[in-house]
PDB file of N, CA and C in Angstrom:
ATOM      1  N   UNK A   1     -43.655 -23.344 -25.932  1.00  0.00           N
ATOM      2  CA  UNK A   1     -43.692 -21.922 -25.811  1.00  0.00           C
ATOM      3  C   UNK A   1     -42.577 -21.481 -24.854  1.00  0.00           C
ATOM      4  N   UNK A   2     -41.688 -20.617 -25.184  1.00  0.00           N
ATOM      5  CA  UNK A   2     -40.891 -19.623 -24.388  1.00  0.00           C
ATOM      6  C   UNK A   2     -41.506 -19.106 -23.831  1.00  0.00           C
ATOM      7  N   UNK A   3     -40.338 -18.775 -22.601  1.00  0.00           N
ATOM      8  CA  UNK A   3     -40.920 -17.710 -22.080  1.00  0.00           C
ATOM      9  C   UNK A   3     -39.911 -16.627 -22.371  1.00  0.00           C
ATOM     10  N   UNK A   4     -40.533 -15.482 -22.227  1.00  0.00           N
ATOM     11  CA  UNK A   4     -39.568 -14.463 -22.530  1.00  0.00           C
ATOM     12  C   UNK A   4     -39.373 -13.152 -21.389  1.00  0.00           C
ATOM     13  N   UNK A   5     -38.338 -13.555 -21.089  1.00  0.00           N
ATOM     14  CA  UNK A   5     -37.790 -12.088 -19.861  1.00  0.00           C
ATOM     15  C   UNK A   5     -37.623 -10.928 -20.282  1.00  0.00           C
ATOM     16  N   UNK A   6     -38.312  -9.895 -20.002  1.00  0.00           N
ATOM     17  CA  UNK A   6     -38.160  -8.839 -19.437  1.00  0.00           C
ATOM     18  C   UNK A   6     -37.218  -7.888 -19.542  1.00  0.00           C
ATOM     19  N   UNK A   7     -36.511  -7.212 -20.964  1.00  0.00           N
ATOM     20  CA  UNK A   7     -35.679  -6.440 -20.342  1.00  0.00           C
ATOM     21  C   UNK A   7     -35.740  -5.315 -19.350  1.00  0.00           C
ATOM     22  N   UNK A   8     -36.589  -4.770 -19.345  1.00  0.00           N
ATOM     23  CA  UNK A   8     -36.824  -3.945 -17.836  1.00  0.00           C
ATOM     24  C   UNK A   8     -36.544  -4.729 -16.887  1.00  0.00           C
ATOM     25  N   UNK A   9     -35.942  -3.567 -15.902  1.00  0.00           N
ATOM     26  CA  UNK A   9     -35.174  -3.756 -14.591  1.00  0.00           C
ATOM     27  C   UNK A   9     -36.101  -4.007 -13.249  1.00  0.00           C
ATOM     28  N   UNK A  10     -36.469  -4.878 -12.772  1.00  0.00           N
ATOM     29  CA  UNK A  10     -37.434  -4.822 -11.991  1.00  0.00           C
ATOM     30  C   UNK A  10     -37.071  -4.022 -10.723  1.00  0.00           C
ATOM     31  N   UNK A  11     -38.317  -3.392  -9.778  1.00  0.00           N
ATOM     32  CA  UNK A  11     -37.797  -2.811  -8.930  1.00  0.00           C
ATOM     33  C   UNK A  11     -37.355  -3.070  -7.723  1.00  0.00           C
ATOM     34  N   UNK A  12     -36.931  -4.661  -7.476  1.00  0.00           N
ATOM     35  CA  UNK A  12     -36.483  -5.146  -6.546  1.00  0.00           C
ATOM     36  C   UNK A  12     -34.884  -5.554  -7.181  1.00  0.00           C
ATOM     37  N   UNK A  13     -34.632  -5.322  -8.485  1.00  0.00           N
ATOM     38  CA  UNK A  13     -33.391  -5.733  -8.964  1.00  0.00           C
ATOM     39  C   UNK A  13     -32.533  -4.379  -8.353  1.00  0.00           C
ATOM     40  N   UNK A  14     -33.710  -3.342  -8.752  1.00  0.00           N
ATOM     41  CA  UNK A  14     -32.737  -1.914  -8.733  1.00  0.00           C
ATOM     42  C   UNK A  14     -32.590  -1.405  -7.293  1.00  0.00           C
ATOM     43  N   UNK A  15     -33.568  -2.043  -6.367  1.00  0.00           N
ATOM     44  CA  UNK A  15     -33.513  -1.500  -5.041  1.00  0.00           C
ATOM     45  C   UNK A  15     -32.029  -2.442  -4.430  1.00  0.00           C
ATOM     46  N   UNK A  16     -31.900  -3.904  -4.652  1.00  0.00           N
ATOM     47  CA  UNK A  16     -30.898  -4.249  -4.394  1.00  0.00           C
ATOM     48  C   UNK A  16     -29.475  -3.412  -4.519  1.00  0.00           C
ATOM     49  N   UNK A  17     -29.273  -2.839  -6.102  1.00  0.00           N
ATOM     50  CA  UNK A  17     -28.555  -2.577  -6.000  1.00  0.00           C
ATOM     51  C   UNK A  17     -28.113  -1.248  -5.925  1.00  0.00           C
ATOM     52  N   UNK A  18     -28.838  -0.270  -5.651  1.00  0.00           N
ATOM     53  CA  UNK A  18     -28.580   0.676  -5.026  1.00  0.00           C
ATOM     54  C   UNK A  18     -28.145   0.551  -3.544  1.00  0.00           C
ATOM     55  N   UNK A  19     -28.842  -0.869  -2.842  1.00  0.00           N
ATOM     56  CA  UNK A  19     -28.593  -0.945  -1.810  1.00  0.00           C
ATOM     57  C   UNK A  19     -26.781  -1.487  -1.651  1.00  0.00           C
ATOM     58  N   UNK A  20     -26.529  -1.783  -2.330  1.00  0.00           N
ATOM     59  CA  UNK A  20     -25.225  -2.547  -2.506  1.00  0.00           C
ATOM     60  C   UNK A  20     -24.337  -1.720  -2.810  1.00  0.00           C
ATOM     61  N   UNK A  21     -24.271  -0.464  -3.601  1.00  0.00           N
ATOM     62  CA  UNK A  21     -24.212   1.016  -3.948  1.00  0.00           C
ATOM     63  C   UNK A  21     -24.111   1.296  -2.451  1.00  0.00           C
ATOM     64  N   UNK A  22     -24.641   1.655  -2.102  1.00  0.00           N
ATOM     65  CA  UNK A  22     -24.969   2.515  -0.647  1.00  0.00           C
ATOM     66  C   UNK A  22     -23.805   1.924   0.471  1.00  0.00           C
ATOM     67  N   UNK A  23     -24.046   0.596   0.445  1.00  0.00           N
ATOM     68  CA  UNK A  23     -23.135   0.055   1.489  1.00  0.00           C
ATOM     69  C   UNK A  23     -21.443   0.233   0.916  1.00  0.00           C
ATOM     70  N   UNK A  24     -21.049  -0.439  -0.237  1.00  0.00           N
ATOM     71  CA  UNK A  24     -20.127  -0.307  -1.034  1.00  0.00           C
ATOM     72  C   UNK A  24     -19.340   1.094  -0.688  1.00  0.00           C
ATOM     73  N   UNK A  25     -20.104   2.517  -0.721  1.00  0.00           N
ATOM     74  CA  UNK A  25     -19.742   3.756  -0.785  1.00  0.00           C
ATOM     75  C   UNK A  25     -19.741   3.956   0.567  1.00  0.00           C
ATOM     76  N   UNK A  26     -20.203   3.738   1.565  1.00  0.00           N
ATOM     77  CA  UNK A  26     -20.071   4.033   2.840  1.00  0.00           C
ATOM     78  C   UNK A  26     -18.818   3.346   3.901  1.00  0.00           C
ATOM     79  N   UNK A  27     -18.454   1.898   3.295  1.00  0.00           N
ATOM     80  CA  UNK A  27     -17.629   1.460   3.634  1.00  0.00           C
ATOM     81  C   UNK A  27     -16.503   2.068   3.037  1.00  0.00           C
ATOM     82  N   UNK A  28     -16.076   2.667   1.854  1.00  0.00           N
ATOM     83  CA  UNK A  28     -15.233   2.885   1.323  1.00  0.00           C
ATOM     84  C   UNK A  28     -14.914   4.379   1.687  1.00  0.00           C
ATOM     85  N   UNK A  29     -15.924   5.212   2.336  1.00  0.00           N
ATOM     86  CA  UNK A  29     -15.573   6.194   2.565  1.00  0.00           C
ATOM     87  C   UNK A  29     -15.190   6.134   4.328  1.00  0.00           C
ATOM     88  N   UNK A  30     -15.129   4.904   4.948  1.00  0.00           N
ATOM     89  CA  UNK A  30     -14.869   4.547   6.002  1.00  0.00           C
ATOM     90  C   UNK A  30     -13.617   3.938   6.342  1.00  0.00           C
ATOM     91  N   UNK A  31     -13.338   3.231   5.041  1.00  0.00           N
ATOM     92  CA  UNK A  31     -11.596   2.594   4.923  1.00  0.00           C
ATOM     93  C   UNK A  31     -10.925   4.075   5.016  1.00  0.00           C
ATOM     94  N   UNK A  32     -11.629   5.344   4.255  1.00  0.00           N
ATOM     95  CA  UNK A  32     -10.580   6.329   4.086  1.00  0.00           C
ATOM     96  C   UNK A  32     -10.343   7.373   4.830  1.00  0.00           C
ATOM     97  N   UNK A  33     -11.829   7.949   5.363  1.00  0.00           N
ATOM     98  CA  UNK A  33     -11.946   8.732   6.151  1.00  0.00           C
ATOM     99  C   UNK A  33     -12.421   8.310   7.714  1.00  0.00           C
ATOM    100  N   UNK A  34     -12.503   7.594   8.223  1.00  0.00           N
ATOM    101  CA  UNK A  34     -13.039   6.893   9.372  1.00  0.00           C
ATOM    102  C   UNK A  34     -12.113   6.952  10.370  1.00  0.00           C
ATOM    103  N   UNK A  35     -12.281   6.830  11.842  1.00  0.00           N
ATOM    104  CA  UNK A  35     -11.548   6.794  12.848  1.00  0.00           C
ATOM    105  C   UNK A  35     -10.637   6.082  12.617  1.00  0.00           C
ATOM    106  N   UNK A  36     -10.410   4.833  11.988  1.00  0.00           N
ATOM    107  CA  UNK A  36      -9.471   3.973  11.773  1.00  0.00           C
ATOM    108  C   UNK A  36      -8.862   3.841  10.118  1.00  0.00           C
ATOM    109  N   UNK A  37      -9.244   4.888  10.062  1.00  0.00           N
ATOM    110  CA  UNK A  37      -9.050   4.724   8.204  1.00  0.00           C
ATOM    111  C   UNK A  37      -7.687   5.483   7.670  1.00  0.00           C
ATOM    112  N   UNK A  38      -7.408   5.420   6.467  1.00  0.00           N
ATOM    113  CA  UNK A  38      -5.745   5.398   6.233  1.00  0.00           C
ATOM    114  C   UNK A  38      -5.730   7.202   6.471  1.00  0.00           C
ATOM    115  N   UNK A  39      -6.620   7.769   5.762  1.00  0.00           N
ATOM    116  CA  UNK A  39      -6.083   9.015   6.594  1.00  0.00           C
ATOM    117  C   UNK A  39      -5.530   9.641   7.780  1.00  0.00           C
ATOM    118  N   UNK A  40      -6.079   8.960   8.689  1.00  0.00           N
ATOM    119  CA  UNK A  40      -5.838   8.409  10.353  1.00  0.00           C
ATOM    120  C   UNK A  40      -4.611   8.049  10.569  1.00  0.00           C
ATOM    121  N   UNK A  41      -4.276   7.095   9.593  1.00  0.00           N
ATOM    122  CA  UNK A  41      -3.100   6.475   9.881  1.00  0.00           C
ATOM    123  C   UNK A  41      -1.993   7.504   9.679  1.00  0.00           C
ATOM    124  N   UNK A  42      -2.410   7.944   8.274  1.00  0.00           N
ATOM    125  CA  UNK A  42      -1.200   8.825   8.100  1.00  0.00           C
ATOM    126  C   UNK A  42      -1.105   9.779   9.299  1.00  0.00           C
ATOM    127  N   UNK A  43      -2.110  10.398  10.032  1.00  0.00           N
ATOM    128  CA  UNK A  43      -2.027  11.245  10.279  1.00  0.00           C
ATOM    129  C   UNK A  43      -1.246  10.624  12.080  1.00  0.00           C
ATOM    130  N   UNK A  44      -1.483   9.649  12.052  1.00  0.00           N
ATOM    131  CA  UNK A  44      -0.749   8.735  13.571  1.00  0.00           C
ATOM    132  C   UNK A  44       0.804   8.618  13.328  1.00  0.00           C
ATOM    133  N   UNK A  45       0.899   8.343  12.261  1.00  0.00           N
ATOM    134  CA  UNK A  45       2.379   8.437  11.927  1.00  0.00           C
ATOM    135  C   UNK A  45       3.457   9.677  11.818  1.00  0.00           C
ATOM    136  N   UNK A  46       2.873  10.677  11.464  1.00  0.00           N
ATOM    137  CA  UNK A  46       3.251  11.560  11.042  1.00  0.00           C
ATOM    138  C   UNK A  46       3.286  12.358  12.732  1.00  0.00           C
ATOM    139  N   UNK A  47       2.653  12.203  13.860  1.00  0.00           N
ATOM    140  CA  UNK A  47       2.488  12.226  15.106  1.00  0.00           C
ATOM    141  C   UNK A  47       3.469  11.398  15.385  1.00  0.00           C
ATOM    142  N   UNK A  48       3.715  10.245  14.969  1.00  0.00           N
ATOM    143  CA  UNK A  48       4.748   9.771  15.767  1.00  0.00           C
ATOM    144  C   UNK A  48       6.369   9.944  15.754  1.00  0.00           C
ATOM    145  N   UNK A  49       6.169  10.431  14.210  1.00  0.00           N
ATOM    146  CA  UNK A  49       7.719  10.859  13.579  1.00  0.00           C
ATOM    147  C   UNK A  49       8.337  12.227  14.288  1.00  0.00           C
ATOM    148  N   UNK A  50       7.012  13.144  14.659  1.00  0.00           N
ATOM    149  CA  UNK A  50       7.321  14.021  15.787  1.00  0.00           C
ATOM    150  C   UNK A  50       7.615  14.240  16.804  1.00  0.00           C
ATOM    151  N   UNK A  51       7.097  13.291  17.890  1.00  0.00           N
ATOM    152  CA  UNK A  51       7.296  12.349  18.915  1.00  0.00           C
ATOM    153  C   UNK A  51       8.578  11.645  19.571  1.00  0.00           C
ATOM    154  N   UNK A  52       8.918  11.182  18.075  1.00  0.00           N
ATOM    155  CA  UNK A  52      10.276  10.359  18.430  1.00  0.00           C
ATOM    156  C   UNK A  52      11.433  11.340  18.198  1.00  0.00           C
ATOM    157  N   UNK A  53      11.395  12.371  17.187  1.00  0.00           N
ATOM    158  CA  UNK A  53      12.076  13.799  17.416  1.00  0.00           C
ATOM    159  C   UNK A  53      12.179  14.369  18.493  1.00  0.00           C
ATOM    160  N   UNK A  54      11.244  14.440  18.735  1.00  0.00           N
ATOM    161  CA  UNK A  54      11.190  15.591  20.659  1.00  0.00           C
ATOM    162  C   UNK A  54      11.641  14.598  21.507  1.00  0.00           C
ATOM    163  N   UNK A  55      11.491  13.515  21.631  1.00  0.00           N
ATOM    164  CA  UNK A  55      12.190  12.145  22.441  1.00  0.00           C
ATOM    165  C   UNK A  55      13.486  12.526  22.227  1.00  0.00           C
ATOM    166  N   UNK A  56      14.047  12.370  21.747  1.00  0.00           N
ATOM    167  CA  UNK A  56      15.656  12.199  20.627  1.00  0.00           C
ATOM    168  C   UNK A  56      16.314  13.839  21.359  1.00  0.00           C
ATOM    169  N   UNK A  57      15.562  14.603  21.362  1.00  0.00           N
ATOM    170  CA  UNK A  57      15.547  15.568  21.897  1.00  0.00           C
ATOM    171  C   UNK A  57      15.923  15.994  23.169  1.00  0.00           C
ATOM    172  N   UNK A  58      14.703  15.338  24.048  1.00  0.00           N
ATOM    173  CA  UNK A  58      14.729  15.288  25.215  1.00  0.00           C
ATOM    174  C   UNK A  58      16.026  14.572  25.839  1.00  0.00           C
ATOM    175  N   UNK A  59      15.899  13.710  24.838  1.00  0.00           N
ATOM    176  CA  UNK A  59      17.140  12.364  25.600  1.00  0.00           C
ATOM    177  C   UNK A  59      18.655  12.899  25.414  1.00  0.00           C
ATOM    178  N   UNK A  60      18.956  13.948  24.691  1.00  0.00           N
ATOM    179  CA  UNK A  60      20.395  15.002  24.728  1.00  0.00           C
ATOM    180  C   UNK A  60      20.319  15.582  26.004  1.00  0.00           C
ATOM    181  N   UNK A  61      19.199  15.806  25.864  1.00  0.00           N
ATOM    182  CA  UNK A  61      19.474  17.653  26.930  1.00  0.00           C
ATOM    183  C   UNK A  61      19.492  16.706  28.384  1.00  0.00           C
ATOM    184  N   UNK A  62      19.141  15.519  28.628  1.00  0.00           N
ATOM    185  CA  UNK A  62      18.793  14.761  29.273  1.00  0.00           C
ATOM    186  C   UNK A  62      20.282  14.503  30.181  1.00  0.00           C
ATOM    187  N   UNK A  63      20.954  14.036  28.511  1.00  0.00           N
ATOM    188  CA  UNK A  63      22.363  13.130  28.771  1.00  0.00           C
ATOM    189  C   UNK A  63      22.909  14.237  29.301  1.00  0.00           C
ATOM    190  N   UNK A  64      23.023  15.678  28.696  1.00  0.00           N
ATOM    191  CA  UNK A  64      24.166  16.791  29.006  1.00  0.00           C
ATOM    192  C   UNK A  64      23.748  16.918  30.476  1.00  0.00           C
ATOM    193  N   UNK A  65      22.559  16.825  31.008  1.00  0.00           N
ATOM    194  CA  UNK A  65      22.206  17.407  32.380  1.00  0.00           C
ATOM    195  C   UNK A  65      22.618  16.425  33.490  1.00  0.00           C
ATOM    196  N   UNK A  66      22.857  15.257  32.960  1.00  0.00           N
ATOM    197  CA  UNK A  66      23.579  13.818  33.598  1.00  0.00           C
ATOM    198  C   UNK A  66      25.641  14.742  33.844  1.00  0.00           C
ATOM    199  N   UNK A  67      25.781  14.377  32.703  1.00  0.00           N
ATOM    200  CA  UNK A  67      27.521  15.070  32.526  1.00  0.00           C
ATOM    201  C   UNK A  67      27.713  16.093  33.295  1.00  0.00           C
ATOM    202  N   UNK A  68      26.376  17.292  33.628  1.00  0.00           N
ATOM    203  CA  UNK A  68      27.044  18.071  34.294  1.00  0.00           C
ATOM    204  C   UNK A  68      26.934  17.810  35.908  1.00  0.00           C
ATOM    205  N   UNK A  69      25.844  17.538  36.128  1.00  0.00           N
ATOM    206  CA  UNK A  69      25.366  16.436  37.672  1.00  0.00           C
ATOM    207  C   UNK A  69      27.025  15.849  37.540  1.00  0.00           C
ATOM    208  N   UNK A  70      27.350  14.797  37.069  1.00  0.00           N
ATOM    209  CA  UNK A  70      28.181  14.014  37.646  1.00  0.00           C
ATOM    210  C   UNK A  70      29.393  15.092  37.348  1.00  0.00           C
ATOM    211  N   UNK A  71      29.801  15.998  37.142  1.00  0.00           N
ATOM    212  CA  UNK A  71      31.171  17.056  37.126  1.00  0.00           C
ATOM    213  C   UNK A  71      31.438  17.983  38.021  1.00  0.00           C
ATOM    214  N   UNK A  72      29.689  18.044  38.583  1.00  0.00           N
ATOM    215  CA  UNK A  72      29.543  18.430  39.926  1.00  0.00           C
ATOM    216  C   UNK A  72      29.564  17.904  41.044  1.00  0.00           C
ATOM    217  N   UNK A  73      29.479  16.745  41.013  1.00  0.00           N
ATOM    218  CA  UNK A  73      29.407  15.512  42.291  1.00  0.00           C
ATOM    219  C   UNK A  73      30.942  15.302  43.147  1.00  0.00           C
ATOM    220  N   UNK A  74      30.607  14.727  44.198  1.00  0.00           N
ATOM    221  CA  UNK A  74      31.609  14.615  44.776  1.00  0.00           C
ATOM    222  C   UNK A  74      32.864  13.594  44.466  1.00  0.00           C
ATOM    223  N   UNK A  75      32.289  13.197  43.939  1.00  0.00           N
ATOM    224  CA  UNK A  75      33.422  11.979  43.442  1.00  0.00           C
ATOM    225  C   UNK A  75      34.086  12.689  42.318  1.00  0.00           C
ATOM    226  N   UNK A  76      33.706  13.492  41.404  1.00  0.00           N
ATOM    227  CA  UNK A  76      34.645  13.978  40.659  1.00  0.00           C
ATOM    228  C   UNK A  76      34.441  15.540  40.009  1.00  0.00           C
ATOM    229  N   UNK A  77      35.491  16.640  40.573  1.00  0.00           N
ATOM    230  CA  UNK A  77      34.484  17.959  40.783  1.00  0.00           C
ATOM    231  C   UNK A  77      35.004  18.088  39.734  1.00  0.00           C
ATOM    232  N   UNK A  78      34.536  19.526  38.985  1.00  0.00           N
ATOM    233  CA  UNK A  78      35.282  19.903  37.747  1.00  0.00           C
ATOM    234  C   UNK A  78      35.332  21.559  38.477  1.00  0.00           C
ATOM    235  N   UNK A  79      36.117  22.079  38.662  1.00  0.00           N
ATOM    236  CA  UNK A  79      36.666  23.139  39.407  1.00  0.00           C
ATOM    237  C   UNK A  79      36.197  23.933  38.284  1.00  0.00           C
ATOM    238  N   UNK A  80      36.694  24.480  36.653  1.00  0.00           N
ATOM    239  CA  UNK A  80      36.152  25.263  35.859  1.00  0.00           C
ATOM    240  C   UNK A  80      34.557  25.483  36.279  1.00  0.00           C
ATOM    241  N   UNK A  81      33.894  24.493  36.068  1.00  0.00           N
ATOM    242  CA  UNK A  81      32.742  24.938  36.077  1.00  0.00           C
ATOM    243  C   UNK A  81      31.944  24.740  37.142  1.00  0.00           C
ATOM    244  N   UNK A  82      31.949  24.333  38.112  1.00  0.00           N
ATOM    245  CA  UNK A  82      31.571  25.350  39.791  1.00  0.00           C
ATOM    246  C   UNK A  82      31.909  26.621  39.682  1.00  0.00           C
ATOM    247  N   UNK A  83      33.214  26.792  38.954  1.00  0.00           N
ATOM    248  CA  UNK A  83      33.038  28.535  38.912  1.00  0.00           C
ATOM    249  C   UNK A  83      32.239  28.939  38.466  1.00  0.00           C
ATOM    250  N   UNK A  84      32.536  28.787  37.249  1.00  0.00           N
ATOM    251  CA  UNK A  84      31.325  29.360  35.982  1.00  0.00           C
ATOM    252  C   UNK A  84      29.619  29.357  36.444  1.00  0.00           C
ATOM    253  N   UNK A  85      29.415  27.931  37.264  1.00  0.00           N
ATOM    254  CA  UNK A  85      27.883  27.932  37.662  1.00  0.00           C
ATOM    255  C   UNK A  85      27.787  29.156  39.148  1.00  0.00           C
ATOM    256  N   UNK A  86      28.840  29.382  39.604  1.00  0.00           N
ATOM    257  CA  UNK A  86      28.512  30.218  41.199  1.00  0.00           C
ATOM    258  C   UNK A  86      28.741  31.377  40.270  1.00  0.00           C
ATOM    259  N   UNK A  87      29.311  31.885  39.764  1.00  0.00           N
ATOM    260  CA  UNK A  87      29.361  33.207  38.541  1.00  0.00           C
ATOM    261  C   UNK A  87      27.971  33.747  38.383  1.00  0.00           C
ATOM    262  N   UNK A  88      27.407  32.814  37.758  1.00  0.00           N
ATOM    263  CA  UNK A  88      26.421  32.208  37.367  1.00  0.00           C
ATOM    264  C   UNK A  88      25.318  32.832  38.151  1.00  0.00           C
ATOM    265  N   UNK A  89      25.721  32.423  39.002  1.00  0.00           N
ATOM    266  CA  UNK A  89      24.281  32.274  40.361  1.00  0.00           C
ATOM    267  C   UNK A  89      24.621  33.318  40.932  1.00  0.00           C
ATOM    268  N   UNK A  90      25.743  33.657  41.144  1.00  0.00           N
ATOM    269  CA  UNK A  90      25.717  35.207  41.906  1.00  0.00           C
ATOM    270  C   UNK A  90      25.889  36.498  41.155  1.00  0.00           C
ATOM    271  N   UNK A  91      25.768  35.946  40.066  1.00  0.00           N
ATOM    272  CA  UNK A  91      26.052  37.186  39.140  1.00  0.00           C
ATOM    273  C   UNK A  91      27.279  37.846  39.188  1.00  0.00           C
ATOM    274  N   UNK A  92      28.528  37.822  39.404  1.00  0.00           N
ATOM    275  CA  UNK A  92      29.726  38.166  39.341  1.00  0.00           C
ATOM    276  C   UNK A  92      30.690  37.970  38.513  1.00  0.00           C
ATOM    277  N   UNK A  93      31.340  38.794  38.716  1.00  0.00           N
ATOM    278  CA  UNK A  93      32.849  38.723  38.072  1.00  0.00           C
ATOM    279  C   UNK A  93      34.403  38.956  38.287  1.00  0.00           C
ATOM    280  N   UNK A  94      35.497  38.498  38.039  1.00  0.00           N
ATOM    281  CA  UNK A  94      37.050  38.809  38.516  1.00  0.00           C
ATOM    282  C   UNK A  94      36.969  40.279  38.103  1.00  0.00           C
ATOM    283  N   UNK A  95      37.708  41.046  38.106  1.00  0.00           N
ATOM    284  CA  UNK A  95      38.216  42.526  38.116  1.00  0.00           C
ATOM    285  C   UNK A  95      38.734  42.511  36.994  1.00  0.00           C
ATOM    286  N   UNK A  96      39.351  41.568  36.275  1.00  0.00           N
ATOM    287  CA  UNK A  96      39.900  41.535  35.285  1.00  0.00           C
ATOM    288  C   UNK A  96      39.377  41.232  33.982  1.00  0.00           C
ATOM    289  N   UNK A  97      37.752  40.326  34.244  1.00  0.00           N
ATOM    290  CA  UNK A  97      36.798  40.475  33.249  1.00  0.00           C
ATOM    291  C   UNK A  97      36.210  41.123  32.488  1.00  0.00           C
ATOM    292  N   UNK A  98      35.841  41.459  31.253  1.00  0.00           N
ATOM    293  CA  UNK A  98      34.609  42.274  30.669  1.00  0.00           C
ATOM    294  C   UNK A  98      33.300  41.358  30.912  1.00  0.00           C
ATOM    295  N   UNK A  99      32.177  41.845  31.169  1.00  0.00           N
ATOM    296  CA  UNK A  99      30.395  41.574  31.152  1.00  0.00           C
ATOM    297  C   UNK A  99      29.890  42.006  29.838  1.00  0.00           C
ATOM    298  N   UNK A 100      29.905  41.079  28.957  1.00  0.00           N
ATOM    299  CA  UNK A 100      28.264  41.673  27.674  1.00  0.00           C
ATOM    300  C   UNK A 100      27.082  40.821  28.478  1.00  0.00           C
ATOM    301  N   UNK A 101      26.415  41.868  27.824  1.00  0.00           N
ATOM    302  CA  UNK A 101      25.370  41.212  28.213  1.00  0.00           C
ATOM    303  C   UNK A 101      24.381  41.622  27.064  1.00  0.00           C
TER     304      UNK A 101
END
């Protein structure tokens, strides 16, 4: 005598796999949306591509503020522009100038 199985789904077949369902979908919505998940990532990167812009940035205005420090220093003056900066600072002008402003 056979035996004969069941095509009905028993309810420990189906609780398994809903349970497997459940985990499956939670992890996967955790690879994507999760603190560490690729959305994240993109969104770290895309922070960093900004980052290294404003760096890149900083590091010009940085260098020019070096060039003019050392044009001002004693070791090597730049006479034009001590004028231009005391101009500058005192607000003046030769007689022979025009002012826009």
């Amino acid at each position: 005598m056979a035996y004969g199985r069941s095509k009905k789904m028993g309810l420990g077949t189906a609780l398994f796999f809903a349970v497997v369902l459940a985990l499956t979908g939670y992890f996967v919505f955790a690879a994507i949306q999760g603190d560490y998940g690729h959305l994240r990532r993109i969104q770290v990167e895309a922070e960093e591509k900004r980052l290294l812009a404003q760096l890149a940035e900083i590091e010009d205005q940085r260098a020019a503020l070096e060039n003019k420090i050392w044009r001002l220093s004693d070791s090597y003056l730049d006479l034009d522009l001590l004028d231009e900066q005391a101009r500058k600072v005192l607000g003046m002008a030769r007689v022979d100038e025009v002012v826009i402003h």
